[in-house]
PDB file of N, CA and C in Angstrom:
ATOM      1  N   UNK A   1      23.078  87.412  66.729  1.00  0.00           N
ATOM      2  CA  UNK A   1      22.099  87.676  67.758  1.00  0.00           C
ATOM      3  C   UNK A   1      21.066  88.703  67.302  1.00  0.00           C
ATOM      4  N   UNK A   2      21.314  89.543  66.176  1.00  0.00           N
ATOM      5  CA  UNK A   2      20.848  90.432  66.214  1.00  0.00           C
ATOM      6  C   UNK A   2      19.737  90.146  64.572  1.00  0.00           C
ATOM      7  N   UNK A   3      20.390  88.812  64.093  1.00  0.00           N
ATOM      8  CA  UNK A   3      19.854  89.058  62.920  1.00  0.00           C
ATOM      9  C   UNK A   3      19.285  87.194  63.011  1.00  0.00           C
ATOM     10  N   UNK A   4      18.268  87.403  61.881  1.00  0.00           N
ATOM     11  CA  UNK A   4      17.117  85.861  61.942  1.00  0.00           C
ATOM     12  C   UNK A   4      17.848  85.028  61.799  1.00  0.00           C
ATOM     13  N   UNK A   5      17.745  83.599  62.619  1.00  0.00           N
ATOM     14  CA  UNK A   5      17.928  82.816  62.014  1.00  0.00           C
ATOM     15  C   UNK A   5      17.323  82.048  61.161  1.00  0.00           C
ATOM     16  N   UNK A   6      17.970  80.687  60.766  1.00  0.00           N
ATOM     17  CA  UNK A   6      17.198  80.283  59.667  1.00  0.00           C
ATOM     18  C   UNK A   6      16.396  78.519  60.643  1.00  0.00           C
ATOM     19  N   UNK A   7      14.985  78.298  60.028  1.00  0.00           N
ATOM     20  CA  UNK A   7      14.846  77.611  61.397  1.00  0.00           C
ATOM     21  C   UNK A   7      13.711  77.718  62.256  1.00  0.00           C
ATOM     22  N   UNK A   8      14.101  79.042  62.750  1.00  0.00           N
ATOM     23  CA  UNK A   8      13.301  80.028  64.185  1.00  0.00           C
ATOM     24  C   UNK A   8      11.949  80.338  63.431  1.00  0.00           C
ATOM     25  N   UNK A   9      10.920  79.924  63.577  1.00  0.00           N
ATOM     26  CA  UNK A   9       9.679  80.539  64.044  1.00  0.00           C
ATOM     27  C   UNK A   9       9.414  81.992  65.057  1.00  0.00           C
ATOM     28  N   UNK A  10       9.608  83.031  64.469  1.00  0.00           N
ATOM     29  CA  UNK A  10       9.665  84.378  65.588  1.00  0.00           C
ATOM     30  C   UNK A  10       8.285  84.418  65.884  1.00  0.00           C
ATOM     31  N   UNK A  11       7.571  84.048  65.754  1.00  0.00           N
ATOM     32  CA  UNK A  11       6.176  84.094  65.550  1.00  0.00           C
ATOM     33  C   UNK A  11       5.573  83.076  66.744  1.00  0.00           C
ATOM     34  N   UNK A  12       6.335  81.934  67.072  1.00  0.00           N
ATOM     35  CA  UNK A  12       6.276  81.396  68.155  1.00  0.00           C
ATOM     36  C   UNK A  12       6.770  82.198  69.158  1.00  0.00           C
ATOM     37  N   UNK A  13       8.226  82.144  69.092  1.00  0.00           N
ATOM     38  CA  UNK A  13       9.181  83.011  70.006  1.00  0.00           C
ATOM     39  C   UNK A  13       8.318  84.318  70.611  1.00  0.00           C
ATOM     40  N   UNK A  14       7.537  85.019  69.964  1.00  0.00           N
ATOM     41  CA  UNK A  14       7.057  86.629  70.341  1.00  0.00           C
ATOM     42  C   UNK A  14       5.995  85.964  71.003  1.00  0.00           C
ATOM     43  N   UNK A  15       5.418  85.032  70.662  1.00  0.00           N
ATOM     44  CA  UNK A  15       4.184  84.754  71.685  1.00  0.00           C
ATOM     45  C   UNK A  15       4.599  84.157  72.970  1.00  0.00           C
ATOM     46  N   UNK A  16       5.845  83.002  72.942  1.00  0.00           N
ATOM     47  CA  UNK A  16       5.947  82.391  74.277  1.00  0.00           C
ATOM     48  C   UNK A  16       6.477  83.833  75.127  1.00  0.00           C
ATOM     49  N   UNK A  17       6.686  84.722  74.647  1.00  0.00           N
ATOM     50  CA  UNK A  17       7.370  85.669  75.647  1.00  0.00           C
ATOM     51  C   UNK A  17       6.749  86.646  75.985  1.00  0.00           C
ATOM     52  N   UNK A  18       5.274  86.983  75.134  1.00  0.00           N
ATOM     53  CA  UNK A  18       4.255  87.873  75.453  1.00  0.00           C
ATOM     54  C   UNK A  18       3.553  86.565  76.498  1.00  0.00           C
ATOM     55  N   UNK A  19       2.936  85.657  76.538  1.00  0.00           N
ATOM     56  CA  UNK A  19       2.820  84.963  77.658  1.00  0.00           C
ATOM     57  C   UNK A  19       3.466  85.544  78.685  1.00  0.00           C
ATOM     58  N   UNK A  20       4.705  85.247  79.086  1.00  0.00           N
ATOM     59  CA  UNK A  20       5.279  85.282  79.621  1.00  0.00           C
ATOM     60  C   UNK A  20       5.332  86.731  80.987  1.00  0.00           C
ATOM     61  N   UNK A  21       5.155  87.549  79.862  1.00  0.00           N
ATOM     62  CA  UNK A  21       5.480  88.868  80.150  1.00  0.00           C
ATOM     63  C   UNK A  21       3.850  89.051  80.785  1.00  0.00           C
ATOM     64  N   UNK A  22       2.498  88.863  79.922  1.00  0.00           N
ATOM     65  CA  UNK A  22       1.410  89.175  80.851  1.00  0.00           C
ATOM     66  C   UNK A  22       1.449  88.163  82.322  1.00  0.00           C
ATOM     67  N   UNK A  23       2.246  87.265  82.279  1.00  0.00           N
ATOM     68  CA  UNK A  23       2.078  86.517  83.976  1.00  0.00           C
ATOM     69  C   UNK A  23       2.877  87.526  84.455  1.00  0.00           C
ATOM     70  N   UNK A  24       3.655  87.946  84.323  1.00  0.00           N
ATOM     71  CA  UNK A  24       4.184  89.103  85.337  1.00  0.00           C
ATOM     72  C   UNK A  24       3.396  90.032  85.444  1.00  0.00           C
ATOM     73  N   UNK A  25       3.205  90.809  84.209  1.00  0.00           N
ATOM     74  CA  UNK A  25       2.159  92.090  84.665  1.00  0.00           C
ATOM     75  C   UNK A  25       0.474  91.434  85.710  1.00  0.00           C
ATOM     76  N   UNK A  26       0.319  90.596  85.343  1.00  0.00           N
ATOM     77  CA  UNK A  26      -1.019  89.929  86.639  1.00  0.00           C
ATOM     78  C   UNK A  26      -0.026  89.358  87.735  1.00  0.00           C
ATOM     79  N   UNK A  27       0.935  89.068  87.859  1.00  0.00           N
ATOM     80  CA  UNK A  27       1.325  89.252  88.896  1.00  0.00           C
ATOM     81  C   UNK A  27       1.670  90.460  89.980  1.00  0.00           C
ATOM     82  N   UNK A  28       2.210  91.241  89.115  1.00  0.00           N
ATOM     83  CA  UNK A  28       2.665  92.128  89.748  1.00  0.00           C
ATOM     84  C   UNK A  28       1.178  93.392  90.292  1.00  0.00           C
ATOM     85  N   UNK A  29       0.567  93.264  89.261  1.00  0.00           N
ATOM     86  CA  UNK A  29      -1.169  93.891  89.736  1.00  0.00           C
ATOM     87  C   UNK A  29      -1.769  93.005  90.885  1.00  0.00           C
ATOM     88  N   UNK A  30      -1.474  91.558  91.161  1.00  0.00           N
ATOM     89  CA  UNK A  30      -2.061  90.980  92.042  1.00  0.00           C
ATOM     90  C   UNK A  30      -1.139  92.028  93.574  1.00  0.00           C
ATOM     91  N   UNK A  31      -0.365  91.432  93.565  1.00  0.00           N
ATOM     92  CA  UNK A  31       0.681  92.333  94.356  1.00  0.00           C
ATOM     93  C   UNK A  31       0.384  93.374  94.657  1.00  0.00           C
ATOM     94  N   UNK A  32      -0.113  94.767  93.487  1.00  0.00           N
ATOM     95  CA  UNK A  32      -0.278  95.624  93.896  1.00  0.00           C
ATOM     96  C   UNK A  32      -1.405  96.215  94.489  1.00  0.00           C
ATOM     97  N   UNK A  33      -2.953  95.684  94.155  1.00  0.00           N
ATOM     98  CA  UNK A  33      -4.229  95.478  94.345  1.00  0.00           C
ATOM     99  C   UNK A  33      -4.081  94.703  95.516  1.00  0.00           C
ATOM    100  N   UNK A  34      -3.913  93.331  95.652  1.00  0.00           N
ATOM    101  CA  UNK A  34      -3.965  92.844  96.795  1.00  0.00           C
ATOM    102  C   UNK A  34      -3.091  92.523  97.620  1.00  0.00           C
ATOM    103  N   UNK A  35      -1.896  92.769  97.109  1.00  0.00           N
ATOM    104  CA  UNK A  35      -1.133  92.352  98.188  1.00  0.00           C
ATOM    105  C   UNK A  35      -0.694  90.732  98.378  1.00  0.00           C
ATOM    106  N   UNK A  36      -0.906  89.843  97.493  1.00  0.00           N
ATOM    107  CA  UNK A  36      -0.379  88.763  97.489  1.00  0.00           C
ATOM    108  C   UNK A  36       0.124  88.265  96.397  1.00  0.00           C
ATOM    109  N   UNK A  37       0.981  87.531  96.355  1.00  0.00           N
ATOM    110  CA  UNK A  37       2.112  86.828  95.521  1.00  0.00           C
ATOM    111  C   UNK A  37       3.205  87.881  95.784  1.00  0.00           C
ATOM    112  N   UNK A  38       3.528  88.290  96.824  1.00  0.00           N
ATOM    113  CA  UNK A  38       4.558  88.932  96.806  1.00  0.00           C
ATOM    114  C   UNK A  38       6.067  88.687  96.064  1.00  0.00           C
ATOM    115  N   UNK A  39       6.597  88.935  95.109  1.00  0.00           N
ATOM    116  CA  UNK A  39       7.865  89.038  94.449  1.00  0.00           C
ATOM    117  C   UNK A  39       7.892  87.954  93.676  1.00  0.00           C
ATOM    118  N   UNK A  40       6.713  87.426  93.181  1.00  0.00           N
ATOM    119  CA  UNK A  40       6.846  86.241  92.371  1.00  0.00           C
ATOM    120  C   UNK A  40       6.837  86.785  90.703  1.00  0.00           C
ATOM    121  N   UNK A  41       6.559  88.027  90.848  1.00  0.00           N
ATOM    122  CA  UNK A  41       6.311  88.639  89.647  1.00  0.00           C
ATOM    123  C   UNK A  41       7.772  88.556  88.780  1.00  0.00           C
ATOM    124  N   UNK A  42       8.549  89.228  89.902  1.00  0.00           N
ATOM    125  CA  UNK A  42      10.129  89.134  89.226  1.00  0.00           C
ATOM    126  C   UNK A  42      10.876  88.456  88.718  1.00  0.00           C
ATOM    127  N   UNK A  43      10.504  87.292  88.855  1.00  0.00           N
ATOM    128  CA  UNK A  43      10.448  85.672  88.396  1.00  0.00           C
ATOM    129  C   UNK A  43      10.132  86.019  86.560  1.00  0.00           C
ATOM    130  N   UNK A  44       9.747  86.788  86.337  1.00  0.00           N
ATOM    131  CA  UNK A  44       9.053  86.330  84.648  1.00  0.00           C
ATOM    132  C   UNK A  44       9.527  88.035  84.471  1.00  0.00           C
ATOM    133  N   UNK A  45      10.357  88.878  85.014  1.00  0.00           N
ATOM    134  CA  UNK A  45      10.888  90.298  84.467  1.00  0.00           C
ATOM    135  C   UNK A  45      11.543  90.157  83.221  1.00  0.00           C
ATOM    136  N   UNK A  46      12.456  89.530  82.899  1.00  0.00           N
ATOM    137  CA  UNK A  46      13.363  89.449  82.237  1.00  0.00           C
ATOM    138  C   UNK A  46      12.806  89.192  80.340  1.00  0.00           C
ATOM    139  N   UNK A  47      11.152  88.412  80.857  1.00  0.00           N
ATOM    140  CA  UNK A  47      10.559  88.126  79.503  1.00  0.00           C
ATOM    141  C   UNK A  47      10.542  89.782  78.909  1.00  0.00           C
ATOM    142  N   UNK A  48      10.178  91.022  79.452  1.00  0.00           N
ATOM    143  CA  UNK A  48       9.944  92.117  79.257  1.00  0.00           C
ATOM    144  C   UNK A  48      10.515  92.429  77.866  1.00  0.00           C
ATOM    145  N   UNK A  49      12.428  92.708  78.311  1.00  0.00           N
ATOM    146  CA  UNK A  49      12.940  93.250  77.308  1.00  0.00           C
ATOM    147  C   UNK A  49      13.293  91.702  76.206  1.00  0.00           C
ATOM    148  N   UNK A  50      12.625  90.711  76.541  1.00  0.00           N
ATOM    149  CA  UNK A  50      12.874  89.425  75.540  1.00  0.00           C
ATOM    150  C   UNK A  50      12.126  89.606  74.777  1.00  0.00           C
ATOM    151  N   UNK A  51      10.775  89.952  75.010  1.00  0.00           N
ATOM    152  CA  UNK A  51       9.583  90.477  74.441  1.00  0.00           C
ATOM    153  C   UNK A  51      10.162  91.669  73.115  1.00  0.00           C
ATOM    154  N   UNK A  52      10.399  92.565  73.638  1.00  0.00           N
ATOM    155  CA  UNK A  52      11.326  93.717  72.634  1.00  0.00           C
ATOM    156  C   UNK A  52      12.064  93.338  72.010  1.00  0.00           C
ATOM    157  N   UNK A  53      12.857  92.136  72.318  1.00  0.00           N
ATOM    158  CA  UNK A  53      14.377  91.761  71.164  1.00  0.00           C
ATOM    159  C   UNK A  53      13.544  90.681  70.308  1.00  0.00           C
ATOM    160  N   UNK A  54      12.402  89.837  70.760  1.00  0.00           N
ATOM    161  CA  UNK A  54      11.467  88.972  69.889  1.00  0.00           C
ATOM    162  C   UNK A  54      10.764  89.535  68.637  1.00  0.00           C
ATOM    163  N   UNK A  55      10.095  90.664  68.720  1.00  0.00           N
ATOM    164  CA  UNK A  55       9.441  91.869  68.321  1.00  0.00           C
ATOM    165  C   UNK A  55      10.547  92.270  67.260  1.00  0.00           C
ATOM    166  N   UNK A  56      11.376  92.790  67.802  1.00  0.00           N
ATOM    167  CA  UNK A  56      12.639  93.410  66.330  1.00  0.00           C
ATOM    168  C   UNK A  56      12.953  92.422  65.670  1.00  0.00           C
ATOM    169  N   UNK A  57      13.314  91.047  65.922  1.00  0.00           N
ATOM    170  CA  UNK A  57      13.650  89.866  65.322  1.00  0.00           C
ATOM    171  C   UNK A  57      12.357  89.353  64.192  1.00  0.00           C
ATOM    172  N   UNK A  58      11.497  89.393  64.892  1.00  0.00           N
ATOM    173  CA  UNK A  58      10.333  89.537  63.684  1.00  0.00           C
ATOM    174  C   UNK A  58       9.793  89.862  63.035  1.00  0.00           C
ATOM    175  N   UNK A  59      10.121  91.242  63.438  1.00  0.00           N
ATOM    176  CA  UNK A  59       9.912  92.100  62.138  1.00  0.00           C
ATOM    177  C   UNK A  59      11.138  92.165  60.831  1.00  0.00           C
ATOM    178  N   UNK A  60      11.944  91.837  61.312  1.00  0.00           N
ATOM    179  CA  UNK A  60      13.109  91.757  60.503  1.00  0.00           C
ATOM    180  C   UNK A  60      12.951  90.403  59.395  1.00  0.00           C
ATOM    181  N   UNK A  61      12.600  89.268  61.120  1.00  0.00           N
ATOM    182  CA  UNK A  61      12.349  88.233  59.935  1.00  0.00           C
ATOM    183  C   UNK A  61      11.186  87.710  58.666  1.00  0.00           C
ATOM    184  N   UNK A  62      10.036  88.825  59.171  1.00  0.00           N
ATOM    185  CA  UNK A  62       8.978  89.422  58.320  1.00  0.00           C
ATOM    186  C   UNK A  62       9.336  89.485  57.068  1.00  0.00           C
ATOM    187  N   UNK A  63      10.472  90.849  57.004  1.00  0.00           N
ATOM    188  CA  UNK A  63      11.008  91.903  55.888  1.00  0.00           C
ATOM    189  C   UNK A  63      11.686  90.605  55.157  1.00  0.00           C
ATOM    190  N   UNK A  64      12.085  89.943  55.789  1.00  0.00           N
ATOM    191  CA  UNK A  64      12.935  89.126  54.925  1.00  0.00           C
ATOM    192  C   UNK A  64      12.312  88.059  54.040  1.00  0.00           C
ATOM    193  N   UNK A  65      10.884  87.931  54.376  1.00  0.00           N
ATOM    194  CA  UNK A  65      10.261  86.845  54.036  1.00  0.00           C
ATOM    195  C   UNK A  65      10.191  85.424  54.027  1.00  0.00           C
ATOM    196  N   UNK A  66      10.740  85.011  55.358  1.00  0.00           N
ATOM    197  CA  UNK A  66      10.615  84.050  55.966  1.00  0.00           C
ATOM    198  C   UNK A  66       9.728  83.829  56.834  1.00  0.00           C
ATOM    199  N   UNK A  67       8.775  83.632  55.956  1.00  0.00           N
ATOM    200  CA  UNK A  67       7.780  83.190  56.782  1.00  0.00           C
ATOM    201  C   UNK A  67       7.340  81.542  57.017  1.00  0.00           C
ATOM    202  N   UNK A  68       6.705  80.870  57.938  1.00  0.00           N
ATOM    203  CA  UNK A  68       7.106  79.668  58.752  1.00  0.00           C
ATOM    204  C   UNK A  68       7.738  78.854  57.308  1.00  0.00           C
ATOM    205  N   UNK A  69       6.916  78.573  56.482  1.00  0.00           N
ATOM    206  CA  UNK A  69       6.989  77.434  55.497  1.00  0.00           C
ATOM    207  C   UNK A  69       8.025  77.716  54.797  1.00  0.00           C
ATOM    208  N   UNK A  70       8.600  78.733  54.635  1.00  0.00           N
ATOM    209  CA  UNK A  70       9.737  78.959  53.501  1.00  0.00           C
ATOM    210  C   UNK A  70      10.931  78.441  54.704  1.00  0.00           C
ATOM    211  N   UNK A  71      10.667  78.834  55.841  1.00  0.00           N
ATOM    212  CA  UNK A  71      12.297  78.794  57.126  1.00  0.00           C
ATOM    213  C   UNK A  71      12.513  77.533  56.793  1.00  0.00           C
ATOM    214  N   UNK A  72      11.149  76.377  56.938  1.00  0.00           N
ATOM    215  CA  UNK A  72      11.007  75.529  57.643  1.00  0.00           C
ATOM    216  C   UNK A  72      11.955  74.473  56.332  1.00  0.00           C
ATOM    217  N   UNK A  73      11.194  74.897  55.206  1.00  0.00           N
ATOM    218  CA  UNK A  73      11.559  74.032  54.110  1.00  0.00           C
ATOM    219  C   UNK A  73      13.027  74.679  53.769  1.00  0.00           C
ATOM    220  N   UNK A  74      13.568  75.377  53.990  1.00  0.00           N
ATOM    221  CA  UNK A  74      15.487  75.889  53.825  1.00  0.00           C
ATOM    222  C   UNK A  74      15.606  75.392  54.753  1.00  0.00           C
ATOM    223  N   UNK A  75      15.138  75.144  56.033  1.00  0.00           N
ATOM    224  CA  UNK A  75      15.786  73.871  57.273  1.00  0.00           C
ATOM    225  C   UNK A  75      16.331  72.923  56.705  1.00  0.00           C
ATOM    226  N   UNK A  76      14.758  72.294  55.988  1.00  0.00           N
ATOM    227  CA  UNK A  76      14.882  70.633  55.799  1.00  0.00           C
ATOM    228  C   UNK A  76      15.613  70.631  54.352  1.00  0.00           C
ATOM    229  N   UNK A  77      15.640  71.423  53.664  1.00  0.00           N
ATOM    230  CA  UNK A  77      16.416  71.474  52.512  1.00  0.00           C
ATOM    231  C   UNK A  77      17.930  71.298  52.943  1.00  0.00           C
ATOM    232  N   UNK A  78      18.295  72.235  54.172  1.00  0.00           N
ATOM    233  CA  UNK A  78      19.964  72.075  54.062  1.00  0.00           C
ATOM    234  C   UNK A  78      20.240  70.745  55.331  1.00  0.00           C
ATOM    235  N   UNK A  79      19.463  70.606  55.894  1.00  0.00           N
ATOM    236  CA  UNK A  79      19.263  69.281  56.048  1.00  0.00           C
ATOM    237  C   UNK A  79      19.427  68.236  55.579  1.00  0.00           C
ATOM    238  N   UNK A  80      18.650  68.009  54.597  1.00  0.00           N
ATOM    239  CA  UNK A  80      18.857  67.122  53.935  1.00  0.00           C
ATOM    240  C   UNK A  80      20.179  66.976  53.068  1.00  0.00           C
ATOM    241  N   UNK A  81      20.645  67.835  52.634  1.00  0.00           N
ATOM    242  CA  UNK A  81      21.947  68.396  51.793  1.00  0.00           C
ATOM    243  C   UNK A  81      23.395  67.648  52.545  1.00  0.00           C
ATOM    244  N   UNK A  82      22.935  68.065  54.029  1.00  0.00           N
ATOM    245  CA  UNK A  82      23.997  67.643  54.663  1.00  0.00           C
ATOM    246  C   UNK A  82      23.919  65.972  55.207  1.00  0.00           C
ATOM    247  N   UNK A  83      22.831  65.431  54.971  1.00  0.00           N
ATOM    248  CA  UNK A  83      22.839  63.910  54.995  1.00  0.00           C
ATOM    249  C   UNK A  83      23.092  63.268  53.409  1.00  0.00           C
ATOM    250  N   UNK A  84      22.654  64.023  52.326  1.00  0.00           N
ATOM    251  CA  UNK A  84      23.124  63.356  51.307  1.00  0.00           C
ATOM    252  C   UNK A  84      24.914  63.526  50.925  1.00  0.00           C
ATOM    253  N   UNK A  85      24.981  64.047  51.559  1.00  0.00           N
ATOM    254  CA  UNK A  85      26.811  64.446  51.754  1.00  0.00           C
ATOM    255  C   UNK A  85      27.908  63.411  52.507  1.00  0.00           C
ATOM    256  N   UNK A  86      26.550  63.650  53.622  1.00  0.00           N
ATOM    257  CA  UNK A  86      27.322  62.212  54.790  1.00  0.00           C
ATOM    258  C   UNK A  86      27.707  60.927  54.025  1.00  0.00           C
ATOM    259  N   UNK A  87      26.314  60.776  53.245  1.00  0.00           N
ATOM    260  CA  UNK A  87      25.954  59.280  52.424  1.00  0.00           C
ATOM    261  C   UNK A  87      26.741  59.577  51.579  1.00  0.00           C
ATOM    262  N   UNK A  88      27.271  60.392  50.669  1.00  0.00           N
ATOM    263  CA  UNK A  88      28.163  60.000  49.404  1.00  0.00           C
ATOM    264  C   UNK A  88      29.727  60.149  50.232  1.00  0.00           C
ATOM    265  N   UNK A  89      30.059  61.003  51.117  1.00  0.00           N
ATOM    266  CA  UNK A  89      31.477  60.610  51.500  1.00  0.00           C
ATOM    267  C   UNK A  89      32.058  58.971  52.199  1.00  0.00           C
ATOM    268  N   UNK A  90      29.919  58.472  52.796  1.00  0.00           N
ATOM    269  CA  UNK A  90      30.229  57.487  53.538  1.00  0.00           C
ATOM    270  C   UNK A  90      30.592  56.337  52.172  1.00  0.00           C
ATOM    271  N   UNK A  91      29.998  56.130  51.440  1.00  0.00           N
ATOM    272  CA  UNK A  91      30.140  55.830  50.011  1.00  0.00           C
ATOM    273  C   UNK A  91      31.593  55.685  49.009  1.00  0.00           C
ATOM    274  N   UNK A  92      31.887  56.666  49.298  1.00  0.00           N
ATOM    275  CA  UNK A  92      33.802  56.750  49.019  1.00  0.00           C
ATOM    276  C   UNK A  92      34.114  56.045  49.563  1.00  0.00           C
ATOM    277  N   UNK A  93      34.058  56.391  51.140  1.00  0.00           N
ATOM    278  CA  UNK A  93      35.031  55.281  51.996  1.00  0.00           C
ATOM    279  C   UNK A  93      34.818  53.580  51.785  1.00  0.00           C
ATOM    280  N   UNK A  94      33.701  53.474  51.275  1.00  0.00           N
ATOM    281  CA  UNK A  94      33.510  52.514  51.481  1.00  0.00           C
ATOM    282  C   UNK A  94      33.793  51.924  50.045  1.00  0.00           C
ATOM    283  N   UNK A  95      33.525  52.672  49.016  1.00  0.00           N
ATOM    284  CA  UNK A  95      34.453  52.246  47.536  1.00  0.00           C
ATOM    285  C   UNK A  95      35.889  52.089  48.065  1.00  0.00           C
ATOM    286  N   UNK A  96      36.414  53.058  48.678  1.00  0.00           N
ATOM    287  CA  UNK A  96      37.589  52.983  48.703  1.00  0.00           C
ATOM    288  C   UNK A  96      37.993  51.371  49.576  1.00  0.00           C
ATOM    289  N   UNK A  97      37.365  51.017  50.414  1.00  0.00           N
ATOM    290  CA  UNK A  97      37.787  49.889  50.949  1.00  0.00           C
ATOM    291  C   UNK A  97      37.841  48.870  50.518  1.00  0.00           C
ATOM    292  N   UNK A  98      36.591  48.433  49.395  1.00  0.00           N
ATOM    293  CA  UNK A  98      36.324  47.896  48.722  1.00  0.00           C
ATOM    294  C   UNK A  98      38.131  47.524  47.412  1.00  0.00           C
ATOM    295  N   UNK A  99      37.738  48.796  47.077  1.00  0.00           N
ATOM    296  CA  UNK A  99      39.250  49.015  46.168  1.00  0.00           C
ATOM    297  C   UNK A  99      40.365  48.530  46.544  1.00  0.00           C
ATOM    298  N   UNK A 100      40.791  48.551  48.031  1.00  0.00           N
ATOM    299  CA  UNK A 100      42.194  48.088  48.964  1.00  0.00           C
ATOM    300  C   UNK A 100      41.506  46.331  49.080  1.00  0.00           C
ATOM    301  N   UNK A 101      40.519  45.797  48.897  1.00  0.00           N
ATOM    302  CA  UNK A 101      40.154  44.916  49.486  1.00  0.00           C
ATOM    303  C   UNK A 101      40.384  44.211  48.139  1.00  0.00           C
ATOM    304  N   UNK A 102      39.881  44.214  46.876  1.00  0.00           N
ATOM    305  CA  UNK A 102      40.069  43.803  45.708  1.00  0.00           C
ATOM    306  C   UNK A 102      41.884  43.896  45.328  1.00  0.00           C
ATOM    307  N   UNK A 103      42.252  45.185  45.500  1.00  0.00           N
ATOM    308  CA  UNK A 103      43.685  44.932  45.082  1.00  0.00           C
ATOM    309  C   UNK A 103      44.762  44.169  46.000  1.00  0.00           C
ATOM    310  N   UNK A 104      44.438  43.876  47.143  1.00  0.00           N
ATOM    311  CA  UNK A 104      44.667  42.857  47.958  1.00  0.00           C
ATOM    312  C   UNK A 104      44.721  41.149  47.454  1.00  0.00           C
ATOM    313  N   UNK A 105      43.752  40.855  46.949  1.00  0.00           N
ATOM    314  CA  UNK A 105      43.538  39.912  46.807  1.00  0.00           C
ATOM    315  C   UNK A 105      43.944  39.263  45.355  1.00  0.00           C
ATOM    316  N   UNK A 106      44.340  40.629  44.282  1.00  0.00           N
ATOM    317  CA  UNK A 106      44.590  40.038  43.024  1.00  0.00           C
ATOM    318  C   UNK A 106      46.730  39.892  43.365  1.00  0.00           C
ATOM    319  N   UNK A 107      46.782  41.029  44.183  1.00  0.00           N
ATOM    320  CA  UNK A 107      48.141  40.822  44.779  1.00  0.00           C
ATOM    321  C   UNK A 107      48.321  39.280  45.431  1.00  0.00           C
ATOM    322  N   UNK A 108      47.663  38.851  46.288  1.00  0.00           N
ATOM    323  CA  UNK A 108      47.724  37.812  46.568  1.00  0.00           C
ATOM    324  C   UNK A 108      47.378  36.339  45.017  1.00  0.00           C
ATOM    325  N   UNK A 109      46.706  36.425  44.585  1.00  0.00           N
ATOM    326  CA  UNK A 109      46.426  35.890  43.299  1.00  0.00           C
ATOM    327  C   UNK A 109      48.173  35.770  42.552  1.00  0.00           C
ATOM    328  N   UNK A 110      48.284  37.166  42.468  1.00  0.00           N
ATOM    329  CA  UNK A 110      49.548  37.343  41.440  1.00  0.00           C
ATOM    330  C   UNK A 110      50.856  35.754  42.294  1.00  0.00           C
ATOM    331  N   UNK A 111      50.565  36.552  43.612  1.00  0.00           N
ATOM    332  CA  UNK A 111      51.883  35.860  44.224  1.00  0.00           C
ATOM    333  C   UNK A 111      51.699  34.256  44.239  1.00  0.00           C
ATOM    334  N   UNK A 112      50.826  33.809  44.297  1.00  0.00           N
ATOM    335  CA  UNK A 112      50.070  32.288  44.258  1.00  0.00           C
ATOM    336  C   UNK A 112      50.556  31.575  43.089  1.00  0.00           C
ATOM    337  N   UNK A 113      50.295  32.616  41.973  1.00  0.00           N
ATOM    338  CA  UNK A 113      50.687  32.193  40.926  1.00  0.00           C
ATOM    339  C   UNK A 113      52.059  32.226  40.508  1.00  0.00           C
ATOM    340  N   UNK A 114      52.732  32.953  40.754  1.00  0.00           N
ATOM    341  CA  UNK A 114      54.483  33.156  40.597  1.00  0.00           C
ATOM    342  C   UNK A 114      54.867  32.135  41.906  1.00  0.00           C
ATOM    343  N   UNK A 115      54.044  31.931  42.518  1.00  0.00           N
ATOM    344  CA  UNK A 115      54.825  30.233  43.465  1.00  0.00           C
ATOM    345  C   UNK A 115      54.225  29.383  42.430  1.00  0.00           C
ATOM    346  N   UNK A 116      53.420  29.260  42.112  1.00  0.00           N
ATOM    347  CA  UNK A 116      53.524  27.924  40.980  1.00  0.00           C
ATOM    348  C   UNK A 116      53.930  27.781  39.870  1.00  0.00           C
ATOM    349  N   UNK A 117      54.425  28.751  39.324  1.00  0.00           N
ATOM    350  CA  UNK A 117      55.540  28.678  38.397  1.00  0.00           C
ATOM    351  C   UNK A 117      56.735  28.517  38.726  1.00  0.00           C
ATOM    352  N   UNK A 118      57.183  28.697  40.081  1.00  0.00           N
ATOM    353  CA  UNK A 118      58.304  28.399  40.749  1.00  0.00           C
ATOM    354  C   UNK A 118      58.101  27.292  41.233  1.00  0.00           C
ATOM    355  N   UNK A 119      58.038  26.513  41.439  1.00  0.00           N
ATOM    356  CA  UNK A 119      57.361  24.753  41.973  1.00  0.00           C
ATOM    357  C   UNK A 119      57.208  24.048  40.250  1.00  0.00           C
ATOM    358  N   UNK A 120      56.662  24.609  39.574  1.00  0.00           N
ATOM    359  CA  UNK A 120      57.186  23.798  38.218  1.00  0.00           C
ATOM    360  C   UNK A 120      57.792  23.510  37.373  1.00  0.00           C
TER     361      UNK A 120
END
């Protein structure tokens, strides 16, 4: 929670939540200036301290040098890693069936043939 993930755009994240956070503060000034939208402000409080934990997260994920294109491409890199994995275990199994399917059949072969040496 406390540390980047790999992935995350903080750079998005800090903005949807600075959004966020100025609809409250114009809310809550509407409220206080005029007197209407009463308590709708409180509705979007919570972006506040999200705003602050977005902020440390990005700066961190700054320091680290992940910035969008490097996250994005270690995404699709281990991504991809984990579909070429899928494909070679799916690959085994399927040698392997292959293998039970062939030695099946020379078993059957063998026995075909030891009945016709028994019949002659």
């Amino acid at each position: 929670m406390f540390e980047p993930t790999l992935g995350v755009n903080y750079d998005f994240v800090v903005r949807a939540y600075a959004v966020c956070t100025l609809i409250c503060a114009a809310l809550y000034a509407a409220w206080v200036i005029w007197q209407v939208c009463e308590g709708y402000w409180l509705v979007f409080v919570p972006f506040a301290p999200c705003l602050v934990w977005g902020l440390w997260m990005r700066r961190k994920w700054v320091a680290l040098g992940w910035d969008k294109r490097d996250a994005l491409a270690e995404f699709l890199v281990a991504e991809e890693l984990e579909k070429t994995q899928r494909a070679d275990a799916q690959a085994k199994a399927s040698q392997a069936a292959a293998a039970e399917a062939t030695e099946a059949e020379e078993a059957e072969e063998v026995e075909k043939a030891e009945a016709a040496k028994k019949t002659d």
